[in-house]
Protein backbone atom coordinates (compact mmCIF):
# COMPACT_ATOMS: atom_id res chain seq x y z
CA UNK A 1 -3.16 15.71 14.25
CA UNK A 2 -2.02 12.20 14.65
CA UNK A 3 -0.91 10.21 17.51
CA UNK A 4 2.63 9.74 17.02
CA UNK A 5 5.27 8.29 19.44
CA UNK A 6 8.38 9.62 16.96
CA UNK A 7 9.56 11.15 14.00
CA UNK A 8 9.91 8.16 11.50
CA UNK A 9 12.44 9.36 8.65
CA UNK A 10 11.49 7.93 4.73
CA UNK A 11 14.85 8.12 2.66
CA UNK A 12 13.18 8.19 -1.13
CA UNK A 13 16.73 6.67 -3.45
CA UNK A 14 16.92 8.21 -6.84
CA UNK A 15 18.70 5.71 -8.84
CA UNK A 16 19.61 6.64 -12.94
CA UNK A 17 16.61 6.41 -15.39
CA UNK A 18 14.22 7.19 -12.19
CA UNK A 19 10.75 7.62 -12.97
CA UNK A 20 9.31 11.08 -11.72
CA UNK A 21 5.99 9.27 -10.88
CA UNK A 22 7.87 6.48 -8.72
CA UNK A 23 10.11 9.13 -7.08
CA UNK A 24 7.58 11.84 -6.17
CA UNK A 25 4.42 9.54 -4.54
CA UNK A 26 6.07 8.30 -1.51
CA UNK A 27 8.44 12.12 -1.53
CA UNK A 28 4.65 13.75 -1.53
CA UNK A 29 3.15 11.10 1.04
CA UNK A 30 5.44 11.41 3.50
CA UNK A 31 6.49 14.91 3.61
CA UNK A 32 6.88 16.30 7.22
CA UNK A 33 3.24 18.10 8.01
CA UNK A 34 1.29 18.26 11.41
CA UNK A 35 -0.97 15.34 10.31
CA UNK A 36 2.24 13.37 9.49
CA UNK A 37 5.24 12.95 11.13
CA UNK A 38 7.67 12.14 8.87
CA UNK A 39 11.09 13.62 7.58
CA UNK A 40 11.66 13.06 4.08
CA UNK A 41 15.25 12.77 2.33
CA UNK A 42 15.82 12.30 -1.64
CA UNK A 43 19.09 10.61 -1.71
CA UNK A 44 21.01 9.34 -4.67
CA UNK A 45 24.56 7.08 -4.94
CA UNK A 46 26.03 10.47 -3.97
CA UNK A 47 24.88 13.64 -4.03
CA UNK A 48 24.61 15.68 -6.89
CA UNK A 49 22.83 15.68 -10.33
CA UNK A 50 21.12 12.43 -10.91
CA UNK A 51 19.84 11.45 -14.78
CA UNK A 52 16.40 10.23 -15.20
CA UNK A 53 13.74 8.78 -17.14
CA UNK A 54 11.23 10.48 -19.19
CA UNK A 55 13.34 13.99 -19.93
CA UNK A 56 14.10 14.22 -16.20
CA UNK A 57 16.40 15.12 -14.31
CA UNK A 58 16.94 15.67 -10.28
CA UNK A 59 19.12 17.08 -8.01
CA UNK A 60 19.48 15.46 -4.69
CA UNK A 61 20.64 16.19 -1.38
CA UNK A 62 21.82 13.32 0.24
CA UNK A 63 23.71 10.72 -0.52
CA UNK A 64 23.69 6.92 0.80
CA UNK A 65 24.56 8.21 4.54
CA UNK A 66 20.78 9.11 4.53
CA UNK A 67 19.99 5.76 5.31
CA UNK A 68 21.82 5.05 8.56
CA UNK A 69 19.16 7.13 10.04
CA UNK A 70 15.99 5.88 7.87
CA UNK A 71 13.32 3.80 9.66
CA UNK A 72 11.91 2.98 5.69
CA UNK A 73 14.10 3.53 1.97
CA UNK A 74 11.52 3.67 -0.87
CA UNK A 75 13.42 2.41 -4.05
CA UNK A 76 11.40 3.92 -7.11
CA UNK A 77 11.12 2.65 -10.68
CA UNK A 78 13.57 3.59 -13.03
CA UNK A 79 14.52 2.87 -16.84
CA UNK A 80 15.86 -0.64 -18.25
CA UNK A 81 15.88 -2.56 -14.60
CA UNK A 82 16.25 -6.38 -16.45
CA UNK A 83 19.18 -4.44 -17.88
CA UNK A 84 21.62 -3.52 -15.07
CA UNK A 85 21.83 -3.82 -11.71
CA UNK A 86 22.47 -0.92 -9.79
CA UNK A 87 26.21 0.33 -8.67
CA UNK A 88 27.26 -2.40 -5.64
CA UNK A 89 27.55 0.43 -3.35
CA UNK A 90 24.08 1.20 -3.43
CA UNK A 91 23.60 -2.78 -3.28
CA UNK A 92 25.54 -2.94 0.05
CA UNK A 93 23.92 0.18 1.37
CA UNK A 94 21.08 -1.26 1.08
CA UNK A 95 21.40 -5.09 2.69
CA UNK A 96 23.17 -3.19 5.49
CA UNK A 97 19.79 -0.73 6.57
CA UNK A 98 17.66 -3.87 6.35
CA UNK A 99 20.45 -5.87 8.90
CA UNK A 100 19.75 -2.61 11.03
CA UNK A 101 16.19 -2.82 11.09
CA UNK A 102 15.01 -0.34 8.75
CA UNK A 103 12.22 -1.19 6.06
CA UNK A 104 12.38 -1.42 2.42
CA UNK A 105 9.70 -0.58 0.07
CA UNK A 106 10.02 -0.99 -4.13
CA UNK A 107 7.77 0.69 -6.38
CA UNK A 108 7.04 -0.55 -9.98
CA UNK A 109 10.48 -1.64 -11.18
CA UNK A 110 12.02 -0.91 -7.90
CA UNK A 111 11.67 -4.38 -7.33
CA UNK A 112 14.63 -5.19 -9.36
CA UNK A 113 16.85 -3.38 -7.40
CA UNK A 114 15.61 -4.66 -3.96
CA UNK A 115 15.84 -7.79 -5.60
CA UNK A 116 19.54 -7.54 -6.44
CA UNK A 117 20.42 -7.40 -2.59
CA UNK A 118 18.83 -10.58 -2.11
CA UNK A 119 16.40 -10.15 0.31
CA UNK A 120 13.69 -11.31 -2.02
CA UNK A 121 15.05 -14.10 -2.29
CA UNK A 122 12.16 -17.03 -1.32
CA UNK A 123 9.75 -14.06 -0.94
CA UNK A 124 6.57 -13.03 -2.82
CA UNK A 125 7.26 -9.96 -4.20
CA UNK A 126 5.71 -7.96 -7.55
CA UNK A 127 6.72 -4.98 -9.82
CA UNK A 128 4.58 -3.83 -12.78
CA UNK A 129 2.76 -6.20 -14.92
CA UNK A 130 5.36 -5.66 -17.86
CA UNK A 131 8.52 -6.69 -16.06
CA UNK A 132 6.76 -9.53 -14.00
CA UNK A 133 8.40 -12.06 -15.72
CA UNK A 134 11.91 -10.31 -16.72
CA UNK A 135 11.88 -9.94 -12.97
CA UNK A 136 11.01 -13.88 -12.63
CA UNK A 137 13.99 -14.60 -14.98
CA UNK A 138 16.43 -12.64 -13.54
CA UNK A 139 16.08 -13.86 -10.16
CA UNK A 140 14.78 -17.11 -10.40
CA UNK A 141 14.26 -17.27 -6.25
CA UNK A 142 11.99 -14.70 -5.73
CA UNK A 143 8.22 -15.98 -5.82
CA UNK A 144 6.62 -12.88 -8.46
CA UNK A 145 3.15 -12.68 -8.20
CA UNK A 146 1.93 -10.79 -11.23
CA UNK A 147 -1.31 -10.02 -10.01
CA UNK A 148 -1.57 -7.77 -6.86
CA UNK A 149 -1.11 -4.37 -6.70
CA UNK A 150 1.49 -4.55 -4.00
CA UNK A 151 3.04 -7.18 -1.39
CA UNK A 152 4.01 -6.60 2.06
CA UNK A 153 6.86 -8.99 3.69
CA UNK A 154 7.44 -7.18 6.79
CA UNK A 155 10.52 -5.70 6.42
CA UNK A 156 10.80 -5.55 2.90
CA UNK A 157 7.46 -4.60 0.42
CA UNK A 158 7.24 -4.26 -3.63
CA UNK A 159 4.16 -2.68 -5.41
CA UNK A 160 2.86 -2.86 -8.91
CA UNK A 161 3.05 0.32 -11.23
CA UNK A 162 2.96 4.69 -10.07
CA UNK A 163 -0.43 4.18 -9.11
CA UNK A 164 -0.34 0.92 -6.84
CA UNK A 165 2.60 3.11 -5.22
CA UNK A 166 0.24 5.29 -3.79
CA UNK A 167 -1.70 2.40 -2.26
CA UNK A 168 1.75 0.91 -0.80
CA UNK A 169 2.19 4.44 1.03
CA UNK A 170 -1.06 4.56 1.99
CA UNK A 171 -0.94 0.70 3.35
CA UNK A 172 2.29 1.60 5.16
CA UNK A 173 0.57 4.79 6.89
CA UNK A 174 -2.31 1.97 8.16
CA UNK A 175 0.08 0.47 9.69
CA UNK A 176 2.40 2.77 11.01
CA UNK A 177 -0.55 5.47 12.37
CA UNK A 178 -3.82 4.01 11.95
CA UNK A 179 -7.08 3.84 9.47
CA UNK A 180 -7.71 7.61 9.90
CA UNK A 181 -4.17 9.00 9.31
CA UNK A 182 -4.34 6.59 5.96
CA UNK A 183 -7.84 7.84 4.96
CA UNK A 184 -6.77 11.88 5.71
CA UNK A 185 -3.88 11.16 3.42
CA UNK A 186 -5.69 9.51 0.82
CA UNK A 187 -8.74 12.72 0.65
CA UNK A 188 -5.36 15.30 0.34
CA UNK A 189 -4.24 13.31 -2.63
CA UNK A 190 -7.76 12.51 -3.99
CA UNK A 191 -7.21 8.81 -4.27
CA UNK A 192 -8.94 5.56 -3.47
CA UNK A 193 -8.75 5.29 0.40
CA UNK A 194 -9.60 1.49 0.11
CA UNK A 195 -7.32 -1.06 -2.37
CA UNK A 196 -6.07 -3.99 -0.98
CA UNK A 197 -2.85 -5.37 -1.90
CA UNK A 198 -5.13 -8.11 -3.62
CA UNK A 199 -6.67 -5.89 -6.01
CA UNK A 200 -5.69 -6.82 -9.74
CA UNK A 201 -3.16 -4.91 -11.51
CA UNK A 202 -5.93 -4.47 -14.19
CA UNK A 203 -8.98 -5.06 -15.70
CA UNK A 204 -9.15 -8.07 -18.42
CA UNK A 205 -9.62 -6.23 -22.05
CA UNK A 206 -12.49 -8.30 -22.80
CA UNK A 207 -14.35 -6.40 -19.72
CA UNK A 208 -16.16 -3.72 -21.25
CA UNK A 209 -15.26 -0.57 -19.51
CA UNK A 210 -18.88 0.98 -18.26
CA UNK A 211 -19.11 -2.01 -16.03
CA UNK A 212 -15.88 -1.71 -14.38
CA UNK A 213 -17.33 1.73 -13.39
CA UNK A 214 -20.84 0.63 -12.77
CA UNK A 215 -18.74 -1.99 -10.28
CA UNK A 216 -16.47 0.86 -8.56
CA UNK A 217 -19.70 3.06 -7.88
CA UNK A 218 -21.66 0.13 -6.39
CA UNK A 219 -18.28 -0.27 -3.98
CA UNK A 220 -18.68 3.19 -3.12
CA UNK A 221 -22.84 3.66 -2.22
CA UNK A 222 -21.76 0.02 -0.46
CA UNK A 223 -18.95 2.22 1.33
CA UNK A 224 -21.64 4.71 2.77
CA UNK A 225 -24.26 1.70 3.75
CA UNK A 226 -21.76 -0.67 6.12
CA UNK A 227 -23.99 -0.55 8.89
CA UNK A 228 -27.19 -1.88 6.75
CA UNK A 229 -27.86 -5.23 5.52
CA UNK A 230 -25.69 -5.62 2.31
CA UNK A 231 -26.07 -9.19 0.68
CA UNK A 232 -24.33 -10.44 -2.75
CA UNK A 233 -28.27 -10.14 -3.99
CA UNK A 234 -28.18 -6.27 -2.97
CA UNK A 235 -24.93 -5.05 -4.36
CA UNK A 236 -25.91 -7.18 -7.83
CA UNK A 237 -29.03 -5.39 -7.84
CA UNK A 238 -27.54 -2.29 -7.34
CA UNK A 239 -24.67 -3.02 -10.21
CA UNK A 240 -27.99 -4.44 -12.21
CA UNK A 241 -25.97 -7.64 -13.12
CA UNK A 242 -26.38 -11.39 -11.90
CA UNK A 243 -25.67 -12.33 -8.94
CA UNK A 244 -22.78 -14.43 -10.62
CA UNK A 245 -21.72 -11.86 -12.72
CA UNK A 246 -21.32 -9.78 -9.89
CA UNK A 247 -19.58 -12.28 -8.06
CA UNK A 248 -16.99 -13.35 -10.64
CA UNK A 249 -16.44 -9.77 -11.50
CA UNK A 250 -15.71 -8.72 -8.09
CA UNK A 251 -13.04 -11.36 -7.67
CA UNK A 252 -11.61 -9.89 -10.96
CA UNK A 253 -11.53 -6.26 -10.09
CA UNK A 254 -10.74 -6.85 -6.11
CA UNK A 255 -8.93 -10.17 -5.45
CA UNK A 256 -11.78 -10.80 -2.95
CA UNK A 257 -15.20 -12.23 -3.08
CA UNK A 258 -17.63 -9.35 -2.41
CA UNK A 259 -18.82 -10.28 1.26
CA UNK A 260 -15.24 -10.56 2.01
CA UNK A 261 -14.25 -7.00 0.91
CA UNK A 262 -17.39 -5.73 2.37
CA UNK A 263 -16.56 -7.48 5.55
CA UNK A 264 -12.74 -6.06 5.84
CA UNK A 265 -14.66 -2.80 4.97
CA UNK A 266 -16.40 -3.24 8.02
CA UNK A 267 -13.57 -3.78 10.25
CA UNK A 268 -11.76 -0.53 8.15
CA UNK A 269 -14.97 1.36 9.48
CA UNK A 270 -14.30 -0.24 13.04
CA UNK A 271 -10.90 0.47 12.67
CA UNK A 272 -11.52 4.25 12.22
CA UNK A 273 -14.27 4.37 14.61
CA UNK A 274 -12.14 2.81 17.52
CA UNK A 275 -9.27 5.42 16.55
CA UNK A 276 -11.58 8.76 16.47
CA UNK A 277 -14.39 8.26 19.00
CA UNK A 278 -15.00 7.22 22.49
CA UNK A 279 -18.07 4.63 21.30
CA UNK A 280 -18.44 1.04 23.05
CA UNK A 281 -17.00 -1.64 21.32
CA UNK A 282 -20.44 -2.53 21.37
CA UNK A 283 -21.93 0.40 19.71
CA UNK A 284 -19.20 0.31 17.15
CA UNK A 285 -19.92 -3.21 16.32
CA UNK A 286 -23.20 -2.02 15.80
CA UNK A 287 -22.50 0.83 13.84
CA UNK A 288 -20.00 -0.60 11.49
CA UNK A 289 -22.54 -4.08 10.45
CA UNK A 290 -20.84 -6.35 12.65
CA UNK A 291 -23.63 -6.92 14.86
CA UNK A 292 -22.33 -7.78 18.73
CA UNK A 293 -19.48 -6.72 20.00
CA UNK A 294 -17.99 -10.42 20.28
CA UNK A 295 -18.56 -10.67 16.66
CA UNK A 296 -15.72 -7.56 15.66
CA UNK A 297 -13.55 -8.97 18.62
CA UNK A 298 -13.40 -11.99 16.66
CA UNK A 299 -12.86 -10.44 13.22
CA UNK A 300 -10.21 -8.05 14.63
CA UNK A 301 -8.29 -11.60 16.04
CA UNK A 302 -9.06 -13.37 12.89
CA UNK A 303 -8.14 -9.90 10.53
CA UNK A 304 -5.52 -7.82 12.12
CA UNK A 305 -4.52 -10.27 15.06
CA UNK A 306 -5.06 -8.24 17.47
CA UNK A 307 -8.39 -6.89 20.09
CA UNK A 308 -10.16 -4.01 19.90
CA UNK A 309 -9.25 -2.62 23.09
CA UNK A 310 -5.36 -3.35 22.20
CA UNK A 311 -6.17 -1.64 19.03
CA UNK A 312 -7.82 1.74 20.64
CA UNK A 313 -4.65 2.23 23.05
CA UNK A 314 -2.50 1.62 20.20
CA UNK A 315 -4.10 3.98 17.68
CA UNK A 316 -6.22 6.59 19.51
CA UNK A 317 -6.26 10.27 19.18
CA UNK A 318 -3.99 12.04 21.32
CA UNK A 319 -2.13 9.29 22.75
């Protein structure tokens, strides 16, 4: 169990030509459980049947009303989005729950339809690597960034294809309830607890596959040694490349030089640490490979903006 202040309600909009992917990560994510308080609704233009993509179908509750009460509206991917814009209706609904306050979160071609309200406009924002630059073209003020797996604006986020949808939902549960809710999630759906929004959408095709996965298992034994001494020299060694290679690889595969992920891996660990135990900032520091305790205060103000005091009252167990 989580601490939790509220129930936050997650309206999921089916729009026509939905993707079942798109609609059912966040639907899944969020769904009301002890270890996540959430209320899920499925809405569509009105309720009823709604056509989708890929030979399905889906019958929905709600309609639009289901966002007057929505702290966050995922908008999932759906068929032919440099096509059409959606019905103005759904348009309106949607500029009005932002002017309240609520979030809005894209997934994959999503994007087009947040886009069409507006509020992208002079933002960075991204969809899947296929539409990047239909997207670009059909609304020349947004700022597309082809190559992150998802973008967070505050009050309005986009992410990259199905998968990078996960890693929006699991960014958002960081936020809203901590590192530990986000990494509980991620073990239920057996998925990568730790992609930044940085990451690459993918691989270049002249990178021969068995050392992208030679490169994700030296992030994971790196994962399980963040309290030992981990230099660019040891994680080469242990991906038995250059030190180069390894470097210019990493930037590839993770948007991040590979002491930087390792050290927001650290503060992840922190994070986590600070949420689910009583330990001294100073022993945390310690355990996590951060060294003194003045050293993670100053990575938590530099990194999240924040102290790790501030952070505990905010995030611990039970309160």
């Amino acid at each position: 169990m989580f601490p939790v202040s509220r129930l936050r309600r997650v309206a999921v909009l089916v729009l026509e030509g939905a993707k079942p992917l798109d609609v059912g990560i966040p639907a899944q994510v969020f769904t009301t459980r002890a270890s996540m308080p959430y209320e899920v609704r499925v809405c569509g233009a009105a309720p009823g049947l709604v056509t989708g993509g890929d030979g399905l179908s889906y019958h929905v509750a709600h309609g639009l009303d289901a966002f007057e009460v929505a702290d966050i509206v995922f908008i999932p991917g759906y068929r032919f989005p440099d096509r059409d814009d959606p019905p103005p209706a759904v348009v309106e609904a949607l500029i009005a729950a932002h002017a309240r306050g609520t979030r809005l979160a894209a997934i994959s071609t999503g994007a087009f339809a947040l886009a069409a309200t507006g509020l992208l406009d002079g933002r960075r924002a991204t969809t899947h690597w296929h539409y990047t630059r239909a997207l670009a073209a059909k609304h020349p003020l947004v700022q597309v960034d082809e190559n992150v797996l998802f973008v967070d604006e505050g009050s309005v986020l986009t992410s990259a294809g199905a998968a990078s949808g996960i890693d929006l939902c699991l960014h958002i549960l960081r936020a809203d309830l901590g590192v530990a809710a986000s990494n509980h999630a991620a073990r239920r759906l057996v998925a990568a607890p730790y992609r930044s929004g940085g990451q690459a959408q993918y691989v270049p095709r002249s990178v021969p596959e068995p050392l992208g996965e030679r490169f994700a298992a030296t992030r994971e034994w790196a994962l399980h040694r963040l309290g030992t001494s981990l230099t660019l020299e040891a994680l080469a060694r242990h991906a038995a490349v250059s030190p180069r290679t390894f470097s210019r690889r990493f930037v590839e595969d993770t948007g991040y030089t590979p002491m930087q992920w390792v050290m927001r891996a650290r503060v992840d660990l922190a994070r986590e640490l600070l949420e689910r135990s009583e330990r001294s900032v100073e022993q945390i520091a310690a355990d996590a490979g951060l060294g003194t305790g003045a050293n993670l205060r100053l990575h938590f103000q530099r990194i999240l903006g924040t102290t790790p005091s501030l952070y505990r009252r905010t995030f611990a167990q039970g309160e």
